[in-house]
Protein backbone atom coordinates (compact mmCIF):
# COMPACT_ATOMS: atom_id res chain seq x y z
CA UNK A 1 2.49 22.03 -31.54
CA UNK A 2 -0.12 19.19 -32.41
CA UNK A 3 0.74 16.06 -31.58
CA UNK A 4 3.35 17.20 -29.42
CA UNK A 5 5.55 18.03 -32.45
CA UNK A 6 8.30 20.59 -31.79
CA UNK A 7 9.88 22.43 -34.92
CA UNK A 8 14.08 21.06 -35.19
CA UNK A 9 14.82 24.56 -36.57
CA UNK A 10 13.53 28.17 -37.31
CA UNK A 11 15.23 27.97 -40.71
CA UNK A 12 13.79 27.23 -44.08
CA UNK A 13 15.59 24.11 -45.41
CA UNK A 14 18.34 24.53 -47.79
CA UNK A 15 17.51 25.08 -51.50
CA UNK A 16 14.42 27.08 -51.16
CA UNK A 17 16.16 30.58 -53.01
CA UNK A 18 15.71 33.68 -52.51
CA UNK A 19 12.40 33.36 -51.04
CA UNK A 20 13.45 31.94 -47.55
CA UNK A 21 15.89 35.27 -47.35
CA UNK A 22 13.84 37.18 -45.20
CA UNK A 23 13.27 34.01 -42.83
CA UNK A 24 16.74 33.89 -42.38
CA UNK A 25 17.07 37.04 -42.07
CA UNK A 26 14.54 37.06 -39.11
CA UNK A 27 16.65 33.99 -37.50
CA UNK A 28 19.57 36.25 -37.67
CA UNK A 29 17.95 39.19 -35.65
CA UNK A 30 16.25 37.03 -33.27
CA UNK A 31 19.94 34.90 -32.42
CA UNK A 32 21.37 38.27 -30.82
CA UNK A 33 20.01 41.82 -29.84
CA UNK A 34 20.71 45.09 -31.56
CA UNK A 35 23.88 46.83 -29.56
CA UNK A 36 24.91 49.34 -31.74
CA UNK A 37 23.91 52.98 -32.91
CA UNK A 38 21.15 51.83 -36.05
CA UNK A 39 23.34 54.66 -38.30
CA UNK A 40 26.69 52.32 -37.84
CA UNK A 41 24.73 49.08 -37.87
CA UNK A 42 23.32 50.17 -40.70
CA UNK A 43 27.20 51.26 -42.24
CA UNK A 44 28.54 48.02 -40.92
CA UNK A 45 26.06 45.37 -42.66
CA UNK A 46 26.44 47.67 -45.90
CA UNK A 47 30.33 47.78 -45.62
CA UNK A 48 30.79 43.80 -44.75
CA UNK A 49 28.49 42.78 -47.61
CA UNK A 50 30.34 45.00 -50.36
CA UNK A 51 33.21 43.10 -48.84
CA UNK A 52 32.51 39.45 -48.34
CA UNK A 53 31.20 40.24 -52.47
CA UNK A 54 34.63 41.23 -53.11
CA UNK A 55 36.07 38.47 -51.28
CA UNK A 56 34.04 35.99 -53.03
CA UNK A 57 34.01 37.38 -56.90
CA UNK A 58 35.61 33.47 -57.44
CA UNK A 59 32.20 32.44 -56.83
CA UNK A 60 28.99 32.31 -59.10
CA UNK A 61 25.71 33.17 -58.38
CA UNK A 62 26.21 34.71 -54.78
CA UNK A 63 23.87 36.35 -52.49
CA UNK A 64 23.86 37.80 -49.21
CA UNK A 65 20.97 35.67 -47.45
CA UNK A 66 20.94 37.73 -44.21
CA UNK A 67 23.29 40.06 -42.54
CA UNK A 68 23.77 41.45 -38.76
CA UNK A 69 26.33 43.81 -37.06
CA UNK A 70 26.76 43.53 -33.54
CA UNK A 71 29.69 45.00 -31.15
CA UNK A 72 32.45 42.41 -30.89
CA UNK A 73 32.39 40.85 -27.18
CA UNK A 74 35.96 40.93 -26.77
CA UNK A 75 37.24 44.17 -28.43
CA UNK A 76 36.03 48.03 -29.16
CA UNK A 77 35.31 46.51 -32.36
CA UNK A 78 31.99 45.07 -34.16
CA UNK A 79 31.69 41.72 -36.34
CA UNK A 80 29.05 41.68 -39.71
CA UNK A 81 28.06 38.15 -39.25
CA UNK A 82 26.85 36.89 -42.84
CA UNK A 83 24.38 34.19 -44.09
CA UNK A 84 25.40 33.61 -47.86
CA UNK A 85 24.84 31.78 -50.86
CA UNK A 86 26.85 30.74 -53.73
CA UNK A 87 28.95 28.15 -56.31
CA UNK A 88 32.73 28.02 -55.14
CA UNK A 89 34.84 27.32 -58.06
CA UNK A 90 34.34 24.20 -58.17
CA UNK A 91 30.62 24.32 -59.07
CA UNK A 92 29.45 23.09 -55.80
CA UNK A 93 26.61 25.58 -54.42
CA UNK A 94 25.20 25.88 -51.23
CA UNK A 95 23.09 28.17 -49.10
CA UNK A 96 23.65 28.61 -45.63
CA UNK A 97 27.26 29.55 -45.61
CA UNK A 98 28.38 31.58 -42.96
CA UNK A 99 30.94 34.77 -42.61
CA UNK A 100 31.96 36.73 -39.68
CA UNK A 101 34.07 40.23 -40.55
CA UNK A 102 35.65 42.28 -37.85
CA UNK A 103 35.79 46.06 -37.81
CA UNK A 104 37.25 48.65 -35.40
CA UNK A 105 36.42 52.21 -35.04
CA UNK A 106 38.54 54.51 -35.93
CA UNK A 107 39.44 57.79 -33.95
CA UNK A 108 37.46 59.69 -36.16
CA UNK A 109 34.95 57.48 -35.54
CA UNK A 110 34.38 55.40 -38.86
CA UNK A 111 35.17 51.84 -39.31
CA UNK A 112 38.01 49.60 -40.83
CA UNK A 113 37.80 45.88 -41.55
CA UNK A 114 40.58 44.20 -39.61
């Protein structure tokens, strides 16, 4: 970079809305390869953000900033790792909040959040 200038992180900083989502998103791809079939990645993301909105309905004004599944290194299992954004009850809000959700296949091959 000029003046021998290196960048302290790939993310936007915090605050900047809705429009630094796909940023983040990109972050989130780039911080660990694709491992699973694109149909159940695809199932997975859609599955753990229905859920972490679920989980969070205390909240106010929540968004899913950016979302990956990958296989779970230590189990036949996958984790939906979540960047999020939102007002816990007490008012406070903050992008940047992180979730991780763990799934396992099932015999008949779909998925259950353990």
């Amino acid at each position: 970079m000029p003046g021998g200038t290196t960048p302290t992180s790939e993310l936007p900083p915090p605050g900047e809305g809705p429009a630094a989502d796909p940023l983040i998103q990109q972050a989130l791809d780039r911080a660990s390869r694709p491992d699973l079939p694109p149909a159940d990645e695809q199932h997975l993301v859609a599955a753990g953000r229905a859920a972490w909105l679920a989980e969070t309905v205390r909240y106010t004004q929540v968004r899913i900033q950016a979302a990956t599944a990958r296989r779970a290194p230590d189990r036949d299992g996958a984790v939906v790792r979540l960047v999020w954004a939102g007002a816990d009850p007490a008012g406070t809000y903050l992008d940047g909040r992180t979730a991780a959700l763990h799934y396992i296949r099932n015999g008949e091959g779909s998925w259950t959040r353990t």
